[in-house]
PDB file of N, CA and C in Angstrom:
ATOM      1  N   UNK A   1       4.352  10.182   4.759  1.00  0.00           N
ATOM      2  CA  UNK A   1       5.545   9.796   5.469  1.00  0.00           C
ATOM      3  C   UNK A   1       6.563  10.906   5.285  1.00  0.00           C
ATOM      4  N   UNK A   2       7.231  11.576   6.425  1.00  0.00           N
ATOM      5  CA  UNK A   2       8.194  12.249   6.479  1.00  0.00           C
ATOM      6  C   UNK A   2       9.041  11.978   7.023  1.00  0.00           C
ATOM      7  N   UNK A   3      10.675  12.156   6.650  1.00  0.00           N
ATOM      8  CA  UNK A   3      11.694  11.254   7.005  1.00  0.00           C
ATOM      9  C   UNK A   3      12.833  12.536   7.455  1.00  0.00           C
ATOM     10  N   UNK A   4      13.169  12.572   8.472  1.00  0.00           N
ATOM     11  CA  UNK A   4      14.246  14.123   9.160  1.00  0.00           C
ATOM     12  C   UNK A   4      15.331  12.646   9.698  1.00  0.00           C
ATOM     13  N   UNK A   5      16.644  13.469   8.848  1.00  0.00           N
ATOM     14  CA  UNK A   5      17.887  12.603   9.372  1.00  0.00           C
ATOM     15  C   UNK A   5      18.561  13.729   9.851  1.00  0.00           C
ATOM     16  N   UNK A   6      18.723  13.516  11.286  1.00  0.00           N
ATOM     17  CA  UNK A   6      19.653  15.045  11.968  1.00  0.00           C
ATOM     18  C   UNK A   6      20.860  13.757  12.176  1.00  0.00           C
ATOM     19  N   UNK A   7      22.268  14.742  11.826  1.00  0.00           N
ATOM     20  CA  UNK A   7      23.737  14.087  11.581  1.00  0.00           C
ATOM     21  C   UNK A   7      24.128  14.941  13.004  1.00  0.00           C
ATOM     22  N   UNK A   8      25.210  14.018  13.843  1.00  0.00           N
ATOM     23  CA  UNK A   8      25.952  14.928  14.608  1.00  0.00           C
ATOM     24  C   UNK A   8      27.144  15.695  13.547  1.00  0.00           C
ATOM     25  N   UNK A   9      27.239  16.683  14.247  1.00  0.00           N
ATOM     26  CA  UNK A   9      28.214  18.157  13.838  1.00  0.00           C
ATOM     27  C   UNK A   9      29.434  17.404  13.658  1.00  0.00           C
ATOM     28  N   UNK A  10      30.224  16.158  14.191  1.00  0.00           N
ATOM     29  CA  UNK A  10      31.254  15.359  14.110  1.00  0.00           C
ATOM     30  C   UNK A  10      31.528  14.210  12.699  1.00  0.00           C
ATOM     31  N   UNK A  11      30.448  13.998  12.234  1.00  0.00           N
ATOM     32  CA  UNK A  11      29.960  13.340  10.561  1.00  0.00           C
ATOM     33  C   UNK A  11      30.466  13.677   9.640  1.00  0.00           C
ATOM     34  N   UNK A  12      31.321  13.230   9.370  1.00  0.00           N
ATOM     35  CA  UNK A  12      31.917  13.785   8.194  1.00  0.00           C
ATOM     36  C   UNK A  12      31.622  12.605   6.438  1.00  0.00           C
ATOM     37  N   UNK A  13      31.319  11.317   6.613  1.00  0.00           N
ATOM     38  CA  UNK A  13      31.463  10.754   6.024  1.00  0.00           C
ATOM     39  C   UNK A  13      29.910   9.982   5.952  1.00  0.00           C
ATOM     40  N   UNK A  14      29.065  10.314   5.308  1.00  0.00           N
ATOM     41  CA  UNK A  14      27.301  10.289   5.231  1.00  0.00           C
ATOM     42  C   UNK A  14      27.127   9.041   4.547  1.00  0.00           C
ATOM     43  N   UNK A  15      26.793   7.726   5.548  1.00  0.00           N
ATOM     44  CA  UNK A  15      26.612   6.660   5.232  1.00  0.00           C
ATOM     45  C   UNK A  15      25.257   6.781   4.487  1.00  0.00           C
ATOM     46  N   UNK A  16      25.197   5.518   3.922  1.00  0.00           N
ATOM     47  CA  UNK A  16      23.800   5.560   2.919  1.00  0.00           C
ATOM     48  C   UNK A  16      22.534   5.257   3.784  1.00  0.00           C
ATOM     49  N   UNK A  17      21.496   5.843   3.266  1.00  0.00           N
ATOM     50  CA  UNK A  17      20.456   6.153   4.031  1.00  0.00           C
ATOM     51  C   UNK A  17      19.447   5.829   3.450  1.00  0.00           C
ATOM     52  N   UNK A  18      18.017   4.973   3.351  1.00  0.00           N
ATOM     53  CA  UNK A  18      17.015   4.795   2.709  1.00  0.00           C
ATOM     54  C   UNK A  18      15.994   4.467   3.361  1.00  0.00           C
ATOM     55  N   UNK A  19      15.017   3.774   2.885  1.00  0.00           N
ATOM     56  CA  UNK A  19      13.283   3.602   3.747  1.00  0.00           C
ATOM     57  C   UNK A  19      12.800   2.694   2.378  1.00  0.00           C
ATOM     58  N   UNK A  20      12.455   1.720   3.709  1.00  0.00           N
ATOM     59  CA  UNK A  20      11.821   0.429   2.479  1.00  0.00           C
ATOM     60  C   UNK A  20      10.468   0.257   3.113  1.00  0.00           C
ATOM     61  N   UNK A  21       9.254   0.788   2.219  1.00  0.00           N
ATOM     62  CA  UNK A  21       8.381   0.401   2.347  1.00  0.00           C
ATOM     63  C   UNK A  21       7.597  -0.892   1.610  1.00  0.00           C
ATOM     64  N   UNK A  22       6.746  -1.449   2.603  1.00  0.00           N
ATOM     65  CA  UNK A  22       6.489  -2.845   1.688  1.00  0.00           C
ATOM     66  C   UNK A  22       4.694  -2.115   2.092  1.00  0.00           C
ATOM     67  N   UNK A  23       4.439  -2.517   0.909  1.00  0.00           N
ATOM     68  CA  UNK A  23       2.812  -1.992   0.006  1.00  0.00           C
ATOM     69  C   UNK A  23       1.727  -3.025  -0.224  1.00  0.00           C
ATOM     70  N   UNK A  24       0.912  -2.910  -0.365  1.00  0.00           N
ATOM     71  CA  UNK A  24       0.102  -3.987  -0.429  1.00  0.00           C
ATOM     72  C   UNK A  24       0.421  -4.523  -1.919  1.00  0.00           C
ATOM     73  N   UNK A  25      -0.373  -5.927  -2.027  1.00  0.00           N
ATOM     74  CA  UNK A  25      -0.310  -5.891  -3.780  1.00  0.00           C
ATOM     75  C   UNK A  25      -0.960  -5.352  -4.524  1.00  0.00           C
ATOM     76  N   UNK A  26      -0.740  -5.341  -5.828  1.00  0.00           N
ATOM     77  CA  UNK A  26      -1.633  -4.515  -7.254  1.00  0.00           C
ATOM     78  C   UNK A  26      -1.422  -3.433  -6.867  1.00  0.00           C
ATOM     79  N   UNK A  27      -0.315  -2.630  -6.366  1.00  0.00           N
ATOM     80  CA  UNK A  27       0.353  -1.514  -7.171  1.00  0.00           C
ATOM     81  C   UNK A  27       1.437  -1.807  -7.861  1.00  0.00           C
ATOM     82  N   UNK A  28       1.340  -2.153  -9.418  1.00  0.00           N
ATOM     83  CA  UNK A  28       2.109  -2.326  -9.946  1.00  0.00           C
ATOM     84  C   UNK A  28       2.317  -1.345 -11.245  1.00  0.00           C
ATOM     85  N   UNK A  29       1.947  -0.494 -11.578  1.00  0.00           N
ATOM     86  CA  UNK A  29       1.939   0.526 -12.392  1.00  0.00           C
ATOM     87  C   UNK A  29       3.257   1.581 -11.917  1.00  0.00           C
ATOM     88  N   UNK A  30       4.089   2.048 -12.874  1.00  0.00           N
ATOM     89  CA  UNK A  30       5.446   3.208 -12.228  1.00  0.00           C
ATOM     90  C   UNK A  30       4.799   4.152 -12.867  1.00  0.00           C
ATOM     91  N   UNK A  31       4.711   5.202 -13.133  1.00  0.00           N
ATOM     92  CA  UNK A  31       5.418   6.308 -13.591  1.00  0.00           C
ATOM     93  C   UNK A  31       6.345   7.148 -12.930  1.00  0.00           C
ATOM     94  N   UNK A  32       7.310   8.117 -13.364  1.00  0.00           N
ATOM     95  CA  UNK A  32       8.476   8.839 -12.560  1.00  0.00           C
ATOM     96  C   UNK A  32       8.961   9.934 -13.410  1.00  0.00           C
ATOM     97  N   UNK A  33       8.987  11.081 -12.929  1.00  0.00           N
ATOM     98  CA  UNK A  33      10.186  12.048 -13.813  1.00  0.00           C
ATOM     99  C   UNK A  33      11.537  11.621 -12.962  1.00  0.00           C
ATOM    100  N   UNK A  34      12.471  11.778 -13.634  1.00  0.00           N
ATOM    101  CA  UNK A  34      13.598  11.349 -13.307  1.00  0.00           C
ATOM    102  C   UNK A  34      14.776  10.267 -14.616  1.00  0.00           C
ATOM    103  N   UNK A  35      15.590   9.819 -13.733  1.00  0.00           N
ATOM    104  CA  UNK A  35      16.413   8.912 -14.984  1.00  0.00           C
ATOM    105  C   UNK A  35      15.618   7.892 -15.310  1.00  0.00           C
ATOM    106  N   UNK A  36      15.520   7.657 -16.621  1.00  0.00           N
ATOM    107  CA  UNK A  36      15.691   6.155 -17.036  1.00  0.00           C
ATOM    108  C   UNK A  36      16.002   6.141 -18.644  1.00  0.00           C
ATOM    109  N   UNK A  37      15.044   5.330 -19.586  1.00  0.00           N
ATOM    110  CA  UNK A  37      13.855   4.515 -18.794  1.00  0.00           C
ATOM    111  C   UNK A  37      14.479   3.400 -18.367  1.00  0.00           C
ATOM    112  N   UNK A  38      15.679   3.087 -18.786  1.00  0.00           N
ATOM    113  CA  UNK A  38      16.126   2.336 -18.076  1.00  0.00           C
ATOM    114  C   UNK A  38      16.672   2.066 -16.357  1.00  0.00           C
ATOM    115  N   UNK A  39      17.294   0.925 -15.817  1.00  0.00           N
ATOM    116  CA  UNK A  39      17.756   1.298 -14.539  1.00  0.00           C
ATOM    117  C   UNK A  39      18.979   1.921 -14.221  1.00  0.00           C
ATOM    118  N   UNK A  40      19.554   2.687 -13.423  1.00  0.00           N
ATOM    119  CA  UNK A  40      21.259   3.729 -13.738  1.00  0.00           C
ATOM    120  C   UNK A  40      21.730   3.263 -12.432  1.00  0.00           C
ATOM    121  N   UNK A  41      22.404   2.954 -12.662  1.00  0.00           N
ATOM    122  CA  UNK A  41      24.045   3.432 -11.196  1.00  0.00           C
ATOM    123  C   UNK A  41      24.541   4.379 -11.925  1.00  0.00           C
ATOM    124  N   UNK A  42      25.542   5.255 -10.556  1.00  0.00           N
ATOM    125  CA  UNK A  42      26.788   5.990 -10.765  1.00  0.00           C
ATOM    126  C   UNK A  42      27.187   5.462 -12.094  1.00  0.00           C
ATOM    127  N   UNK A  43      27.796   4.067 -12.235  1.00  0.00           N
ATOM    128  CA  UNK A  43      28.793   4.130 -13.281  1.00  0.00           C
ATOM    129  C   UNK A  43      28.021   3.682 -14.688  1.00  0.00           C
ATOM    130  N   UNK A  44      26.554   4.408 -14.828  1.00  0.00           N
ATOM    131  CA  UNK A  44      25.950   4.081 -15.939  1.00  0.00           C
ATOM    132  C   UNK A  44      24.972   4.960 -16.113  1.00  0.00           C
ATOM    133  N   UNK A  45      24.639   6.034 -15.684  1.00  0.00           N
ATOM    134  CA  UNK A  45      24.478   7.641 -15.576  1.00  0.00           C
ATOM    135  C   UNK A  45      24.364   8.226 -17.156  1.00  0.00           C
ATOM    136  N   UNK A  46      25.470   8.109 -17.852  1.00  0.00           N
ATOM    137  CA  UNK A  46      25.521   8.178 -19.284  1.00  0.00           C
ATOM    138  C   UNK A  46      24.231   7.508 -20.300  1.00  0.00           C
ATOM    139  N   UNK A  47      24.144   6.293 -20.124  1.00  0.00           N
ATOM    140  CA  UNK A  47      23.048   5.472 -20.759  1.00  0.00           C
ATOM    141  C   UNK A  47      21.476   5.693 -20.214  1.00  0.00           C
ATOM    142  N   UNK A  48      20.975   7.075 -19.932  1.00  0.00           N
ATOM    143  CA  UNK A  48      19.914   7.371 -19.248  1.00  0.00           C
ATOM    144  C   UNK A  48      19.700   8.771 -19.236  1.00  0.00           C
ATOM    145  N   UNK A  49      18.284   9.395 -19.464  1.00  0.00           N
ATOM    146  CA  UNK A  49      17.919  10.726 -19.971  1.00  0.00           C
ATOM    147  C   UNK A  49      17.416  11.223 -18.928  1.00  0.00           C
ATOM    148  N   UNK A  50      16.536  12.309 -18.429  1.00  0.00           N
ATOM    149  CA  UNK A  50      15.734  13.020 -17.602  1.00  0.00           C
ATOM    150  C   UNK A  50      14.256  13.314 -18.382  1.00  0.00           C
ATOM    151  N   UNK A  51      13.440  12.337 -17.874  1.00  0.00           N
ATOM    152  CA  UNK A  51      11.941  12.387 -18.555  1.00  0.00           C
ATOM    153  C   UNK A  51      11.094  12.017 -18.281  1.00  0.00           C
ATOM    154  N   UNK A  52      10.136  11.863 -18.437  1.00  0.00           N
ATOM    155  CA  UNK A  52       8.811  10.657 -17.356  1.00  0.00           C
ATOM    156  C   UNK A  52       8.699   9.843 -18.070  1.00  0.00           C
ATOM    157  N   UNK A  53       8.387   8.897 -17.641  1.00  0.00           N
ATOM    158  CA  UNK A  53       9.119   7.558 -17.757  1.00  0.00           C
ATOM    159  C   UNK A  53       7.365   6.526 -17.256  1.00  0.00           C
ATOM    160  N   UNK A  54       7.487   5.452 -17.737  1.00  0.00           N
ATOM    161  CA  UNK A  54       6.349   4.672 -17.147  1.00  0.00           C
ATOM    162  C   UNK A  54       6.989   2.632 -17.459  1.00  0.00           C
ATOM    163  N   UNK A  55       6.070   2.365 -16.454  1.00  0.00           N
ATOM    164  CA  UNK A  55       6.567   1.031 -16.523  1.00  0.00           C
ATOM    165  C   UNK A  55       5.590   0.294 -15.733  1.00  0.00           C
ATOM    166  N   UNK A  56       6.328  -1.266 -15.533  1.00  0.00           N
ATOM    167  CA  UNK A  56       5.547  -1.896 -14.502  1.00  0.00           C
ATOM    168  C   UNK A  56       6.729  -2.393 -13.376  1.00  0.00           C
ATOM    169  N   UNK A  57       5.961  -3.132 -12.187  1.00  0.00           N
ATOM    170  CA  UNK A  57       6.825  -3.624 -11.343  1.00  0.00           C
ATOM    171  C   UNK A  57       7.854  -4.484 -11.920  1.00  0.00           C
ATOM    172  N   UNK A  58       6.374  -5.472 -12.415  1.00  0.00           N
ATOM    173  CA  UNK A  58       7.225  -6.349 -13.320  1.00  0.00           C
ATOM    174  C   UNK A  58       8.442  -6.026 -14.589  1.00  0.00           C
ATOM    175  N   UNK A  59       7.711  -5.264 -15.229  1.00  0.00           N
ATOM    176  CA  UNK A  59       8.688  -4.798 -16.339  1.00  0.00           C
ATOM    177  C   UNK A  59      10.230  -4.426 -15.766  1.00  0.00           C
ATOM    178  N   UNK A  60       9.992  -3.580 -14.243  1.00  0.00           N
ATOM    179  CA  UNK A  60      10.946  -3.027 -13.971  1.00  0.00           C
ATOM    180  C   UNK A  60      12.095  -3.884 -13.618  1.00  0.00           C
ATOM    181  N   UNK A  61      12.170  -5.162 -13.443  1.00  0.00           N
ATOM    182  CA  UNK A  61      12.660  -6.439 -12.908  1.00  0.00           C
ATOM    183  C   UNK A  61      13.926  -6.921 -13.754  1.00  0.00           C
ATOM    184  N   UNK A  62      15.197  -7.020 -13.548  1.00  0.00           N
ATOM    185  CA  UNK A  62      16.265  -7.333 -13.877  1.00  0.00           C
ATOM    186  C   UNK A  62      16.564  -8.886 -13.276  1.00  0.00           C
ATOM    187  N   UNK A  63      16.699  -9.506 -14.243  1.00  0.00           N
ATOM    188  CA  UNK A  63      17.054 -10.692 -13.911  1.00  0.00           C
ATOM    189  C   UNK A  63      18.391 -11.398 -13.518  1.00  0.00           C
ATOM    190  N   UNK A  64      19.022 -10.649 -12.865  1.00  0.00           N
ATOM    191  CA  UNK A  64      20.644 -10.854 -13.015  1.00  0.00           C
ATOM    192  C   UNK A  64      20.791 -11.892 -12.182  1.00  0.00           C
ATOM    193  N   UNK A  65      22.229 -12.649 -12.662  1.00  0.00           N
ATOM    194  CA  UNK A  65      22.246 -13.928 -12.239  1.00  0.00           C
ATOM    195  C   UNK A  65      22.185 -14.286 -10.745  1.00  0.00           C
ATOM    196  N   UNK A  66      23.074 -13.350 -10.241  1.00  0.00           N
ATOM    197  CA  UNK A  66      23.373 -13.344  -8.944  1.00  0.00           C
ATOM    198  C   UNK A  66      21.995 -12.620  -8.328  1.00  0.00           C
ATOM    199  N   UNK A  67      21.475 -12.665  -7.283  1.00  0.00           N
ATOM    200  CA  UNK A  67      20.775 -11.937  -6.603  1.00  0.00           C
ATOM    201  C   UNK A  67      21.495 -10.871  -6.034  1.00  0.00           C
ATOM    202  N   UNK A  68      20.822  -9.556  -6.717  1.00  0.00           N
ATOM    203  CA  UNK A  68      21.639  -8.062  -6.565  1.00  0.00           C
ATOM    204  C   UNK A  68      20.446  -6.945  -5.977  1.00  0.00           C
ATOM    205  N   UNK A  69      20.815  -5.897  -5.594  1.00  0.00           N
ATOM    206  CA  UNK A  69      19.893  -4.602  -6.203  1.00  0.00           C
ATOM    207  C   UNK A  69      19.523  -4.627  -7.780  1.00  0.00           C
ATOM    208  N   UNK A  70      18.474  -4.232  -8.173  1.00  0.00           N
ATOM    209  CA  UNK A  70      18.281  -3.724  -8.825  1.00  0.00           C
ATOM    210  C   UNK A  70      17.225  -2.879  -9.453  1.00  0.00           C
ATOM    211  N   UNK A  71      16.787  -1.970 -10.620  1.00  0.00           N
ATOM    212  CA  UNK A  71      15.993  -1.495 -11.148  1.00  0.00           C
ATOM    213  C   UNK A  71      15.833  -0.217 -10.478  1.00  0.00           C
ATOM    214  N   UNK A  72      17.185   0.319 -10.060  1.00  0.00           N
ATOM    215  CA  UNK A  72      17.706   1.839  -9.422  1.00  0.00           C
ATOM    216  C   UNK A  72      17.155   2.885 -10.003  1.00  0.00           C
ATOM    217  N   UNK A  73      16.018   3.633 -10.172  1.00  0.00           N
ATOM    218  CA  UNK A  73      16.276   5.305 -10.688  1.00  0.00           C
ATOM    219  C   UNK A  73      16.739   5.996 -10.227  1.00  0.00           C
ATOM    220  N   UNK A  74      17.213   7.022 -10.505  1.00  0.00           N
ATOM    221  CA  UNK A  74      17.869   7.961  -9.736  1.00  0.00           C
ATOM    222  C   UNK A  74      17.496   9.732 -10.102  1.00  0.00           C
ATOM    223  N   UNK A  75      17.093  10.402  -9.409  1.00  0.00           N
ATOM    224  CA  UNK A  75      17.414  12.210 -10.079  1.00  0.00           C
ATOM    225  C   UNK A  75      15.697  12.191  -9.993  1.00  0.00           C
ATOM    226  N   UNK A  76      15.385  11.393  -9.178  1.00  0.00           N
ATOM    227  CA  UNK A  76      13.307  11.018  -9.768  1.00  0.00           C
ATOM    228  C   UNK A  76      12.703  12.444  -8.775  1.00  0.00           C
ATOM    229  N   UNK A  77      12.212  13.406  -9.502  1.00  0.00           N
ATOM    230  CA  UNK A  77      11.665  14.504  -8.902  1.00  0.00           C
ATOM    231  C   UNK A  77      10.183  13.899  -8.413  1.00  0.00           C
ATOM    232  N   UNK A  78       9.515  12.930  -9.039  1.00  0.00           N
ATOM    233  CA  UNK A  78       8.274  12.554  -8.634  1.00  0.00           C
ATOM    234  C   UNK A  78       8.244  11.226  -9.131  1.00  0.00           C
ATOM    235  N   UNK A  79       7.473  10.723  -8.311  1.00  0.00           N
ATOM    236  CA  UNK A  79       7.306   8.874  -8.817  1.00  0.00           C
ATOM    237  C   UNK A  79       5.733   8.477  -8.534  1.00  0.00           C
ATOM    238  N   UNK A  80       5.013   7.565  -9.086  1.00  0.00           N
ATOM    239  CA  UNK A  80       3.927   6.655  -8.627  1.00  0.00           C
ATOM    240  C   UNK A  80       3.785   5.668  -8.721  1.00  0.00           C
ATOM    241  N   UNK A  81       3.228   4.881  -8.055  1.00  0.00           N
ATOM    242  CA  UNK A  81       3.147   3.642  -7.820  1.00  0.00           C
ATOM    243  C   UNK A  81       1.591   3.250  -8.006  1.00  0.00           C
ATOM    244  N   UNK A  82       0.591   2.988  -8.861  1.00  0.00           N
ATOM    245  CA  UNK A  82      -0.351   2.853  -8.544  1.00  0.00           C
ATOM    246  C   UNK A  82      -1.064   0.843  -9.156  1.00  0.00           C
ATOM    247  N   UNK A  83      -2.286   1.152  -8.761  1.00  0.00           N
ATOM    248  CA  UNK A  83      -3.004  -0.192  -9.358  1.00  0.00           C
ATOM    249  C   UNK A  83      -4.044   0.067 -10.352  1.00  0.00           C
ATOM    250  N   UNK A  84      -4.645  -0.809 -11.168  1.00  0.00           N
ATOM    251  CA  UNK A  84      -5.119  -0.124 -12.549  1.00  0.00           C
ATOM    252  C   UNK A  84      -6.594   0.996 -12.084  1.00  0.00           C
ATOM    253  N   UNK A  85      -6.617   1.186 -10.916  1.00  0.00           N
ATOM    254  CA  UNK A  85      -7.596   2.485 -10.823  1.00  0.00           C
ATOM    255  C   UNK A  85      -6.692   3.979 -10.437  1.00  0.00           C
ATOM    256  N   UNK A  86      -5.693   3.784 -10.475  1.00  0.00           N
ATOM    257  CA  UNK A  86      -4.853   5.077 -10.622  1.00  0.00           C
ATOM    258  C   UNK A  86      -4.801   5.348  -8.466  1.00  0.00           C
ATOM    259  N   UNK A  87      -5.029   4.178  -7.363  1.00  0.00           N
ATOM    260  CA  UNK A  87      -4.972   4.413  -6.289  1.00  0.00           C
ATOM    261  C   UNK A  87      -3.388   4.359  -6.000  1.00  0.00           C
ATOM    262  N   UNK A  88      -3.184   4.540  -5.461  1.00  0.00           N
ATOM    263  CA  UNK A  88      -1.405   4.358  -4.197  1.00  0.00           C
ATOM    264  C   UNK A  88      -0.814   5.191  -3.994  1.00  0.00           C
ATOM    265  N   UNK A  89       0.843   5.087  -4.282  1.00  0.00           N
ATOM    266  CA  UNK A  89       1.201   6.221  -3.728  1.00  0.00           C
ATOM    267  C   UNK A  89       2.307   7.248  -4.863  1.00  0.00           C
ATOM    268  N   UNK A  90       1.912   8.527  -3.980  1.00  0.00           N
ATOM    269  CA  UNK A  90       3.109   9.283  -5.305  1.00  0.00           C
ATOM    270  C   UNK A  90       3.880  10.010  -4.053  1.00  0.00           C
ATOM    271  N   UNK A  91       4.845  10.031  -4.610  1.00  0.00           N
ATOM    272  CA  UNK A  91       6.283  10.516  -3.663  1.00  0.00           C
ATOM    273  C   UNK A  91       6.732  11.503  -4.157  1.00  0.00           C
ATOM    274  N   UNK A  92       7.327  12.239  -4.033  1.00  0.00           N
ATOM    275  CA  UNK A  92       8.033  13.767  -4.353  1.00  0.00           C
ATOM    276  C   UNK A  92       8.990  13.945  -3.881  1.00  0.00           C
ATOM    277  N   UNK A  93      10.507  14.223  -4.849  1.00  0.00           N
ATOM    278  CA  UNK A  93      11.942  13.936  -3.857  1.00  0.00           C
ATOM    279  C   UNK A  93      12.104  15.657  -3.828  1.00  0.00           C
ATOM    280  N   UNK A  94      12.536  15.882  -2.944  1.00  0.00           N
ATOM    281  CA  UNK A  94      13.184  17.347  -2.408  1.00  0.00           C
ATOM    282  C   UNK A  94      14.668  17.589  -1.852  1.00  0.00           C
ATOM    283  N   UNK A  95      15.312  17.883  -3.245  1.00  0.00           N
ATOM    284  CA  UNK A  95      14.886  17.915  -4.324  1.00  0.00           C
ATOM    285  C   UNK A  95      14.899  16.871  -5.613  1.00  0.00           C
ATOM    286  N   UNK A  96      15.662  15.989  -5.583  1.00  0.00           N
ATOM    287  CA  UNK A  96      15.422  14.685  -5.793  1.00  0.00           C
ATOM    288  C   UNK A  96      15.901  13.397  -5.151  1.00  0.00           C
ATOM    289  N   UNK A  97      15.539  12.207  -5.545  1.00  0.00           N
ATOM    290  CA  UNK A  97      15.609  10.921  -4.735  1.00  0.00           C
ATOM    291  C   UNK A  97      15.773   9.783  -5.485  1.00  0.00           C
ATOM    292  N   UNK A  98      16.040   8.542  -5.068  1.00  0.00           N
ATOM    293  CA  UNK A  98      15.947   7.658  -6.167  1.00  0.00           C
ATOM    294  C   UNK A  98      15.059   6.391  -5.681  1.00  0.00           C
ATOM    295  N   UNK A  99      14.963   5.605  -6.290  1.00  0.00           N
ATOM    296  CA  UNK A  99      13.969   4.624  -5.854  1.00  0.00           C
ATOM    297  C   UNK A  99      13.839   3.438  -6.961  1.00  0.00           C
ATOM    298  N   UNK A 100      13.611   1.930  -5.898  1.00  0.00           N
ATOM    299  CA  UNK A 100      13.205   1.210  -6.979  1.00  0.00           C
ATOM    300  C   UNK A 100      12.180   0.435  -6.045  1.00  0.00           C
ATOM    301  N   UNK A 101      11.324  -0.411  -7.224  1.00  0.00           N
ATOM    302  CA  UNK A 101       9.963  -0.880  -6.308  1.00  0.00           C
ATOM    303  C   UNK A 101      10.396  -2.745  -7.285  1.00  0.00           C
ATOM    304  N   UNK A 102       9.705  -3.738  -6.584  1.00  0.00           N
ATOM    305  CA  UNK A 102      10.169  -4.853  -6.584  1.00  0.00           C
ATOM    306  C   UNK A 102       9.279  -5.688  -5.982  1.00  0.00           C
ATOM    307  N   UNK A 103       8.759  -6.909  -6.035  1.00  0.00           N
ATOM    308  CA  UNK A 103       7.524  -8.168  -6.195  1.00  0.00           C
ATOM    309  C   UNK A 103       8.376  -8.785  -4.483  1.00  0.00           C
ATOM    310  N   UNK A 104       7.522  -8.582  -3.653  1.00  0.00           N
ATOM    311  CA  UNK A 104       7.964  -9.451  -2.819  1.00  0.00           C
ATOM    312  C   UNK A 104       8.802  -8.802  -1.497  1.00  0.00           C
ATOM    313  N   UNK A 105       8.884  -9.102  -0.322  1.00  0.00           N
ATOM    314  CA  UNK A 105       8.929  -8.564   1.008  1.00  0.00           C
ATOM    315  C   UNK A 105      10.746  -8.237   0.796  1.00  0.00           C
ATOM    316  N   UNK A 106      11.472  -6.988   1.130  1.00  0.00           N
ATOM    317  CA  UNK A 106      12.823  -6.913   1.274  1.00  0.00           C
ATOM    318  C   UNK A 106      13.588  -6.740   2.722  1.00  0.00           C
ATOM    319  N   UNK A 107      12.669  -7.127   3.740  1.00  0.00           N
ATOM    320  CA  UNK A 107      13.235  -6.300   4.983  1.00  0.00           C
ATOM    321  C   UNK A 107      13.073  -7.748   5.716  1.00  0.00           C
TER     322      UNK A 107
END
């Protein structure tokens, strides 16, 4: 998947932009270089290193009360997503990207 966002020359103010893919099940395995191991926003950037990182879908799952975003990485130079035979997908941000993966249809 390749993703080209051409802005008109008049843009000054770069709304947020993303791609939600929904995957089959049993890829639930992460690994990622990038922030964590925990999940980061902007205003929590501080509490988070640059390293590869591994997890699960599940693991990755924040339970917050309210139904929110969550389980944000951010700065992720490479990520995978696989199932316990090492199949799915690996992504590569250029030069980086952020991403979170999550149990269940979002679109």
């Amino acid at each position: 998947v390749e993703n080209d966002v051409r802005l008109g020359a008049d843009l000054r103010d770069l709304p947020r932009i993303g791609v939600v893919l929904l995957l089959r099940p049993g890829l639930e395995r992460l690994e990622w270089f990038g922030r964590g191991p925990w999940e980061d926003y902007p205003d929590r950037l501080a509490s988070t290193v640059v390293g590869t990182f591994r997890s699960t879908v599940t693991d990755d799952y924040v339970p917050y009360i309210l139904p929110q975003e969550h389980g944000r990485h951010s700065d992720v130079r490479r990520m995978s997503l696989t199932d316990e035979n090492g199949f799915g997908l690996h992504v590569e941000g250029v030069p980086v990207s952020d991403f979170t993966a999550s149990h269940g249809a979002s679109a």
